[in-house]
C-alpha atoms as a PDB file:
ATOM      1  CA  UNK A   1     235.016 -13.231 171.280  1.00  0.00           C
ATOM      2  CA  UNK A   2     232.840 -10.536 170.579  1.00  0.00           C
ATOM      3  CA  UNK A   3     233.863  -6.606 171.044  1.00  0.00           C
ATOM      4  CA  UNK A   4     232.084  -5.960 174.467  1.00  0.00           C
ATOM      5  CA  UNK A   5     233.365  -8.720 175.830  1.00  0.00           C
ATOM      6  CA  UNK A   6     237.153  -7.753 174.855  1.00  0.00           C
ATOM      7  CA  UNK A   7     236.807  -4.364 175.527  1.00  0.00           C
ATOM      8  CA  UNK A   8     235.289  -5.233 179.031  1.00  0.00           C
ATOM      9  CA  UNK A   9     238.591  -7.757 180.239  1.00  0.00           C
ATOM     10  CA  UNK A  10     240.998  -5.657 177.658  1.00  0.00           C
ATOM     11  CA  UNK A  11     240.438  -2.436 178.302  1.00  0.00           C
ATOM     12  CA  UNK A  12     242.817  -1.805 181.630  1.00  0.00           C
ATOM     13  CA  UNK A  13     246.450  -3.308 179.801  1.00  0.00           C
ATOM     14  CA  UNK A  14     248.227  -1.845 177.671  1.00  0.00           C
ATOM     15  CA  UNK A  15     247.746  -1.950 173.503  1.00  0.00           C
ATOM     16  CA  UNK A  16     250.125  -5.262 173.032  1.00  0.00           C
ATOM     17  CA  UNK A  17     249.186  -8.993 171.691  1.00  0.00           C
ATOM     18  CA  UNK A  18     249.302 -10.654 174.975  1.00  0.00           C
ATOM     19  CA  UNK A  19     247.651 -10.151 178.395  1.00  0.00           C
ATOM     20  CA  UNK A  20     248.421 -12.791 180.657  1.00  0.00           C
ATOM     21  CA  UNK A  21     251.507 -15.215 181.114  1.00  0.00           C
ATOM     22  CA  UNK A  22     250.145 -18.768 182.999  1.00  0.00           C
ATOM     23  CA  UNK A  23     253.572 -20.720 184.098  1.00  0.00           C
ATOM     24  CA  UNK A  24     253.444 -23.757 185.293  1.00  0.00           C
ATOM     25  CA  UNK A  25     255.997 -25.956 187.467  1.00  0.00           C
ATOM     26  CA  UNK A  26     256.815 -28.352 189.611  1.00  0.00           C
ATOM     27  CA  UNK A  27     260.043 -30.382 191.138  1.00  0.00           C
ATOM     28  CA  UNK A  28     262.718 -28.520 189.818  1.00  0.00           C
ATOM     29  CA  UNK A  29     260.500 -25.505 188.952  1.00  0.00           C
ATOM     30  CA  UNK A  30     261.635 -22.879 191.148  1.00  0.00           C
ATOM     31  CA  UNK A  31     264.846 -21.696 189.512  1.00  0.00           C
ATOM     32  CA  UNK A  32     263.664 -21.593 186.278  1.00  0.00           C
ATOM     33  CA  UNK A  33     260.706 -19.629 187.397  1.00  0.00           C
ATOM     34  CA  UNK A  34     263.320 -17.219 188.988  1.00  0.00           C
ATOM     35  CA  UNK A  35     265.414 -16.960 185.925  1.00  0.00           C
ATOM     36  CA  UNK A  36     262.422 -15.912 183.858  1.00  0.00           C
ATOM     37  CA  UNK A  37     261.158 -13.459 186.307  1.00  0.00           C
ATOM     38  CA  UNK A  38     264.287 -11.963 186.994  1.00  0.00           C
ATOM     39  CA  UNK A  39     264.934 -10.798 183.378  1.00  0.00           C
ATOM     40  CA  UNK A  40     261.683  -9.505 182.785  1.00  0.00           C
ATOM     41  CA  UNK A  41     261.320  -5.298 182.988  1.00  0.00           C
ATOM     42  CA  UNK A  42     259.322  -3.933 186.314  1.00  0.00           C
ATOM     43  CA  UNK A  43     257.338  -2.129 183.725  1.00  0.00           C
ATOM     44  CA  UNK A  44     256.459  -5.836 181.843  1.00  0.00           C
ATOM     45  CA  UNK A  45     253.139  -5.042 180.220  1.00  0.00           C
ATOM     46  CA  UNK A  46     251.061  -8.347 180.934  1.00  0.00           C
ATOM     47  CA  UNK A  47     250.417 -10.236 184.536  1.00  0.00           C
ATOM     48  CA  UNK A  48     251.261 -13.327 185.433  1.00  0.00           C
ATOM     49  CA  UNK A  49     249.981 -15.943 186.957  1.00  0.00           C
ATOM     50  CA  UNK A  50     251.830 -18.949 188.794  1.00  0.00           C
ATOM     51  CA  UNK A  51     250.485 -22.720 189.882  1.00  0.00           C
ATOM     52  CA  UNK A  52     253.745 -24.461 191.482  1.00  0.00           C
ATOM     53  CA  UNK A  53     253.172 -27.840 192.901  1.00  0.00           C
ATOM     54  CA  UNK A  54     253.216 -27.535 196.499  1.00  0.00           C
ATOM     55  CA  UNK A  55     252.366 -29.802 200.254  1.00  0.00           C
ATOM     56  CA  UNK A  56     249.039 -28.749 201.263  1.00  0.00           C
ATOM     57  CA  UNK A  57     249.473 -29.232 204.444  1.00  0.00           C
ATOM     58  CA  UNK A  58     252.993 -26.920 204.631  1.00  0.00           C
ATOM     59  CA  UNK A  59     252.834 -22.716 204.023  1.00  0.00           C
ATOM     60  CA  UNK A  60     253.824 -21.584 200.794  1.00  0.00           C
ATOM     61  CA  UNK A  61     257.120 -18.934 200.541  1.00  0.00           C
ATOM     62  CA  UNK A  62     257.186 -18.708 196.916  1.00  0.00           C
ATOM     63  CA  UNK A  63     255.795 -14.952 196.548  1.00  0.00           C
ATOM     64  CA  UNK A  64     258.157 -14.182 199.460  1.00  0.00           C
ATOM     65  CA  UNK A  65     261.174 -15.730 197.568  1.00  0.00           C
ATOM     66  CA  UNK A  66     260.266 -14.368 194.399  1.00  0.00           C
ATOM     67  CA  UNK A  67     260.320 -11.112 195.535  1.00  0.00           C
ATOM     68  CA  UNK A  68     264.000 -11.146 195.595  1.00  0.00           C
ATOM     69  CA  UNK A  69     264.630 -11.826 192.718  1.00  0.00           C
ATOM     70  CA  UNK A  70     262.732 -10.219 190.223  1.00  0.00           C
ATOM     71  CA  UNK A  71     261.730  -6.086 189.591  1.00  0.00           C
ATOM     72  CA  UNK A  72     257.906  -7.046 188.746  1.00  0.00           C
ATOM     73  CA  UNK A  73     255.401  -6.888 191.966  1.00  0.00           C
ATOM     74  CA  UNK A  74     254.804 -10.465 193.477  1.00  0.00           C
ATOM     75  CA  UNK A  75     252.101 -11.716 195.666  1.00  0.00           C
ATOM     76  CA  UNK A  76     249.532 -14.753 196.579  1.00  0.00           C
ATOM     77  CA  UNK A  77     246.435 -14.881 194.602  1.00  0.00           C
ATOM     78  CA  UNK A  78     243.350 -13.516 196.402  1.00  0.00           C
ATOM     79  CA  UNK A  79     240.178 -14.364 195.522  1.00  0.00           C
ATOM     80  CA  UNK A  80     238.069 -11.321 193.781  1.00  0.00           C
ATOM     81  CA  UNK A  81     241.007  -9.404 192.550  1.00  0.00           C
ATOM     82  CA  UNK A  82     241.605  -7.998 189.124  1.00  0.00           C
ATOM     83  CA  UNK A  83     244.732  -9.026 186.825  1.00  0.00           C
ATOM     84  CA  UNK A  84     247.133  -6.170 186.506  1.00  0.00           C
ATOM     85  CA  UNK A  85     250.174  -5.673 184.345  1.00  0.00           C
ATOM     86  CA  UNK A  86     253.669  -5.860 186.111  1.00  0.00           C
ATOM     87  CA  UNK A  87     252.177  -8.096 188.880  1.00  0.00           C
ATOM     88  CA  UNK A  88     252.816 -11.680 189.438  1.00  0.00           C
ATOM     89  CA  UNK A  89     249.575 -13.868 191.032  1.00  0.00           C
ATOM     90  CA  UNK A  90     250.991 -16.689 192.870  1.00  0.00           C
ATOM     91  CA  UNK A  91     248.816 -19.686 193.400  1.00  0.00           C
ATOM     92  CA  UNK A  92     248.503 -20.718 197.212  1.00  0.00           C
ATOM     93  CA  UNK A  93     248.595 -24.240 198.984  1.00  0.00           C
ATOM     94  CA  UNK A  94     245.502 -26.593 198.217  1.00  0.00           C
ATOM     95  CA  UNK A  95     243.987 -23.938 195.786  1.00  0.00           C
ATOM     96  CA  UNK A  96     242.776 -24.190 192.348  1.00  0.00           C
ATOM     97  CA  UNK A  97     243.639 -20.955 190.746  1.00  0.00           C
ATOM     98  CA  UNK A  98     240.855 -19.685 187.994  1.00  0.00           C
ATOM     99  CA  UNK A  99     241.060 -16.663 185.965  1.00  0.00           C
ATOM    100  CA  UNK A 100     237.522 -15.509 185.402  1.00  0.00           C
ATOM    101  CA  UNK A 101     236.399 -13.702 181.800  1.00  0.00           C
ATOM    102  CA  UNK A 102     236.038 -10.234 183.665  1.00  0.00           C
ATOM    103  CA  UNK A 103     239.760 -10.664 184.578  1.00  0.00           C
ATOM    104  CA  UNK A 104     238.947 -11.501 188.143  1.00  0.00           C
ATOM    105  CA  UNK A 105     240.824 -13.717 190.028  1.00  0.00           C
ATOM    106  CA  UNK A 106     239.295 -16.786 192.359  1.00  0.00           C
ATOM    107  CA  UNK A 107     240.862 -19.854 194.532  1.00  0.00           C
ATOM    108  CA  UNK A 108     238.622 -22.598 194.255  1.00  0.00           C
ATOM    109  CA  UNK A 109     238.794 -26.046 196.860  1.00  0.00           C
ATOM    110  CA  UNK A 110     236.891 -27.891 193.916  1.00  0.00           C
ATOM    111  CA  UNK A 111     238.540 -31.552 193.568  1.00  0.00           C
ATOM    112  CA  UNK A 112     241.853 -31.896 192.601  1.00  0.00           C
ATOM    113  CA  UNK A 113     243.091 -32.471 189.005  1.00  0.00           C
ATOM    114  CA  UNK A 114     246.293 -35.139 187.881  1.00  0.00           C
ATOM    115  CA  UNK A 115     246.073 -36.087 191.983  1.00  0.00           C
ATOM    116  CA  UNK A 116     246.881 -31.916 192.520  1.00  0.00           C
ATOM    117  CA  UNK A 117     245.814 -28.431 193.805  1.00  0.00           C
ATOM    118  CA  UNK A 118     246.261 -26.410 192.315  1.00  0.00           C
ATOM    119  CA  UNK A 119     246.253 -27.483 189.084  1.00  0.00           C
ATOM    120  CA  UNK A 120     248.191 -26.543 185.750  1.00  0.00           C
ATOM    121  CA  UNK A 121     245.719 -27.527 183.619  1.00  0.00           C
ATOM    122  CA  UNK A 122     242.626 -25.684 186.089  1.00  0.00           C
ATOM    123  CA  UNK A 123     244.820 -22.463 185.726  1.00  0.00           C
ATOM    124  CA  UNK A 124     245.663 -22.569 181.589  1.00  0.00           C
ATOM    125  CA  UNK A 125     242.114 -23.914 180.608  1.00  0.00           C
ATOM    126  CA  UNK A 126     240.399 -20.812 182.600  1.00  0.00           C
ATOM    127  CA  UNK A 127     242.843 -18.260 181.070  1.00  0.00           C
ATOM    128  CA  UNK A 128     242.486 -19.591 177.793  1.00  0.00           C
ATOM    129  CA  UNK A 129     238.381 -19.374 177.831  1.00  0.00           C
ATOM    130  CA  UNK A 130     238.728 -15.746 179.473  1.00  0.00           C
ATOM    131  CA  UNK A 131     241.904 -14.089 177.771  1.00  0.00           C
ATOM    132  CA  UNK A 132     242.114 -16.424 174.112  1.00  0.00           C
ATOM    133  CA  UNK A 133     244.445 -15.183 171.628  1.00  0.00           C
ATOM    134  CA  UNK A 134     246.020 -12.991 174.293  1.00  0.00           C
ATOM    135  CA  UNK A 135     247.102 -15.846 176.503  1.00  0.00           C
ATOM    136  CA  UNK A 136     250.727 -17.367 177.064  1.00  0.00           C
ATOM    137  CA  UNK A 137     251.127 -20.497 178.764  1.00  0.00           C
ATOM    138  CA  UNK A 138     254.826 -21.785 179.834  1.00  0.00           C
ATOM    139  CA  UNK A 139     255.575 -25.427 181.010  1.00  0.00           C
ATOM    140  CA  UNK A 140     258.541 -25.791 183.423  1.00  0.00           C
ATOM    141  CA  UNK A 141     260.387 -28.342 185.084  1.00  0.00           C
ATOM    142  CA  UNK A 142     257.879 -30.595 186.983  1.00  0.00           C
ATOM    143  CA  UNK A 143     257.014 -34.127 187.766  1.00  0.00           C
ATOM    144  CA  UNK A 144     253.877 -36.013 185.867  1.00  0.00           C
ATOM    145  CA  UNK A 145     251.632 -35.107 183.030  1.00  0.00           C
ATOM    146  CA  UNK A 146     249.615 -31.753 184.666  1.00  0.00           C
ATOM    147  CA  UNK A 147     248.995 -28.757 181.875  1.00  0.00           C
ATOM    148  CA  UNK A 148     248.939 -30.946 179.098  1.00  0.00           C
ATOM    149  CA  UNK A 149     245.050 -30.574 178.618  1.00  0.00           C
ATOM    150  CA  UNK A 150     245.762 -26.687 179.610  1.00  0.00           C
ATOM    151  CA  UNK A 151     248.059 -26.445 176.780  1.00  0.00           C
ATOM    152  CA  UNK A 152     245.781 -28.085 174.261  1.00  0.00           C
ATOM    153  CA  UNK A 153     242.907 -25.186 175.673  1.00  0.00           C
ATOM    154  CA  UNK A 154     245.199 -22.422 175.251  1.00  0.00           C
ATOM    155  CA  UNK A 155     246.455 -23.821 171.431  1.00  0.00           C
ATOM    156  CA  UNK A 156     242.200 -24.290 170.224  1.00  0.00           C
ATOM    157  CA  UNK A 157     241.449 -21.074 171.544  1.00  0.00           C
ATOM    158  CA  UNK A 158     244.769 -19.115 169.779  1.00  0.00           C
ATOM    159  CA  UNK A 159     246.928 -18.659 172.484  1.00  0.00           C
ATOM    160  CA  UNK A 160     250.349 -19.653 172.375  1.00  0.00           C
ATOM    161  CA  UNK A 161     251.980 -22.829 173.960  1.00  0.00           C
ATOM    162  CA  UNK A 162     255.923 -22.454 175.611  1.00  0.00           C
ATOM    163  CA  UNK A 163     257.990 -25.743 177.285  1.00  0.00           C
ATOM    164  CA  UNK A 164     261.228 -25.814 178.942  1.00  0.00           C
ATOM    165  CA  UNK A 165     263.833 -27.934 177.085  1.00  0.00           C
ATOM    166  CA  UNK A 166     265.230 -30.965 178.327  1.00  0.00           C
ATOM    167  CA  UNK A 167     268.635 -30.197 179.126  1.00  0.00           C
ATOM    168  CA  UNK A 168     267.931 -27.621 181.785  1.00  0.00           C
ATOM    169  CA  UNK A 169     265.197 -29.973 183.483  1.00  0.00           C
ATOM    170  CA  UNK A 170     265.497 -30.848 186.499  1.00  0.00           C
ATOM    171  CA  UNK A 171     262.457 -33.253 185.574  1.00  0.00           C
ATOM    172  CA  UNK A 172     261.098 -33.197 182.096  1.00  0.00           C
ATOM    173  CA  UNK A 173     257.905 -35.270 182.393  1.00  0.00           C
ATOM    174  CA  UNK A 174     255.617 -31.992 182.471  1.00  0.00           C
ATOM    175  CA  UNK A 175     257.437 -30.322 179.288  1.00  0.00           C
ATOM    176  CA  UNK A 176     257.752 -33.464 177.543  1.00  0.00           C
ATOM    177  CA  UNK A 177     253.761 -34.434 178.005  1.00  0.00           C
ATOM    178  CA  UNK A 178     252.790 -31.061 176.546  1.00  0.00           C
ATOM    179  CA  UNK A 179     255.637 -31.372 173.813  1.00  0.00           C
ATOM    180  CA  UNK A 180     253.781 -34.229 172.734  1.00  0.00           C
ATOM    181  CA  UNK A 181     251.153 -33.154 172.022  1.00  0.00           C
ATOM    182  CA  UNK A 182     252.461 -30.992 169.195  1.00  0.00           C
ATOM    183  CA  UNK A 183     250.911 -28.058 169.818  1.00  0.00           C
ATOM    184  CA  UNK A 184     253.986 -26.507 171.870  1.00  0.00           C
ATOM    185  CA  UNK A 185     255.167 -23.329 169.917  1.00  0.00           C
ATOM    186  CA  UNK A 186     258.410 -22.817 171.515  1.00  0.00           C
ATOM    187  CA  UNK A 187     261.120 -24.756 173.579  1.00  0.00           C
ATOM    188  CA  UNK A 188     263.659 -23.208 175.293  1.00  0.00           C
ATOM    189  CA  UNK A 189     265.901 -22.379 178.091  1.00  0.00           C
ATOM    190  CA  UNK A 190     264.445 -20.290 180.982  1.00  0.00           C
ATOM    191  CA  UNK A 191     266.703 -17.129 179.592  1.00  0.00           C
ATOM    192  CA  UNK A 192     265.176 -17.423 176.102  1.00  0.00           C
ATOM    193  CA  UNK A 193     262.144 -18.240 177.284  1.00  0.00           C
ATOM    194  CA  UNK A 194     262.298 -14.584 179.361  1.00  0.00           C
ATOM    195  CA  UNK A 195     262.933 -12.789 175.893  1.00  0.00           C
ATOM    196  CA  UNK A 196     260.528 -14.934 174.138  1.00  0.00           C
ATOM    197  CA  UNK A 197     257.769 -13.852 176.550  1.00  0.00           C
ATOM    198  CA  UNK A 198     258.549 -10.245 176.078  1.00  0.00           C
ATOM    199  CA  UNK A 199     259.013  -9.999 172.599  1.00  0.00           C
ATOM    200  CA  UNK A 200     255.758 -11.951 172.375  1.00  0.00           C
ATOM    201  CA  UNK A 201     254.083  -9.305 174.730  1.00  0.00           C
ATOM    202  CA  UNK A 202     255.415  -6.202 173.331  1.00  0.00           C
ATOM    203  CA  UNK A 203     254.290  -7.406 169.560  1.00  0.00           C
ATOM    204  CA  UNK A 204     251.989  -5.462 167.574  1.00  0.00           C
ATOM    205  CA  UNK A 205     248.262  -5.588 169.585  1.00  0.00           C
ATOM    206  CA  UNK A 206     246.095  -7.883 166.569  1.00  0.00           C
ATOM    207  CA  UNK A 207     242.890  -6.550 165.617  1.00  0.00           C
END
């Protein structure tokens, strides 16, 4: 990545390793997603960004539940907005969500991806070509094999790679397919995970 570039999608976080968070769930997803966000400091220095499995034909309540029960700001993803720290992006129904290089956020209807939209792998694979070695992606709970090929995107362009462990699955088939892979740095518990993330964040910036 070349300096303009970094400076251009950099320059509005603060100076620590990591930028963005990209979490990824589906059955059995939603209370470790709430466990994770409800540790995590209002004043948590990277955004995040959330694809949960969902009907496309039903409304989404996610943000609206997740607003209880963490300090950080939470709402749906809007097309054309820029990435902020202490904010959590939640993907809507029938919506690819893309992070673009200039940090902009869009919801794309392009075709769906492992028989879903949005997509696991559409969300890691744009964050990892915009944000690199400052991207986190987290696996939780969730039917199927979706964010495998994001993990493997965020891993080759430096990122780093978390899964949920087995025993507090509700389904493991997601965590276990990126697992496999090898390329999964951590696996842990929704609470470790939490302190993993913001140890991770609050690191040392690299040059």
């Amino acid at each position: 990545m070349n300096s303009k570039h970094e400076h251009k999608i950099f320059s509005h976080f603060p100076n620590v390793a990591f930028n963005v968070v990209a979490i990824a769930a589906s059955k059995g997803g939603l209370n470790a997603i709430s466990q994770i966000l409800s540790t995590l400091p209002s004043d948590f220095p990277a955004a995040i960004a959330i694809v949960q499995h969902l009907s496309p034909n039903c409304p989404s309540y996610l943000a609206k539940i997740l607003k209880y029960r963490t300090r950080l700001r939470v709402k749906n993803a809007e097309t054309g907005e820029l990435l902020r720290p202490g904010t959590v992006y939640v993907a809507v129904p029938d919506k690819h969500l893309v992070v673009n290089p200039s940090g902009k956020l869009s919801l794309s209807d392009a075709a769906r991806v492992n028989f879903v939209r949005p997509s696991a792998n559409v969300l890691f694979r744009s964050v990892a070509t915009s944000y690199q070695r400052r991207a986190i992606a987290v696996i939780l709970s969730g039917k199927d094999t979706d964010g495998l090929l994001g993990v493997l995107a965020i891993k080759k362009h430096g990122g780093i790679a978390i899964a949920q462990n087995e025993a507090t699955c509700e389904c493991f088939e997601m965590p276990k397919a990126a697992i496999n892979t090898g390329k999964v740095d951590f696996v842990l518990p929704p609470n470790a995970i939490a302190s993993t993330l913001y140890n991770l964040v609050m690191s040392p910036k690299a040059a």
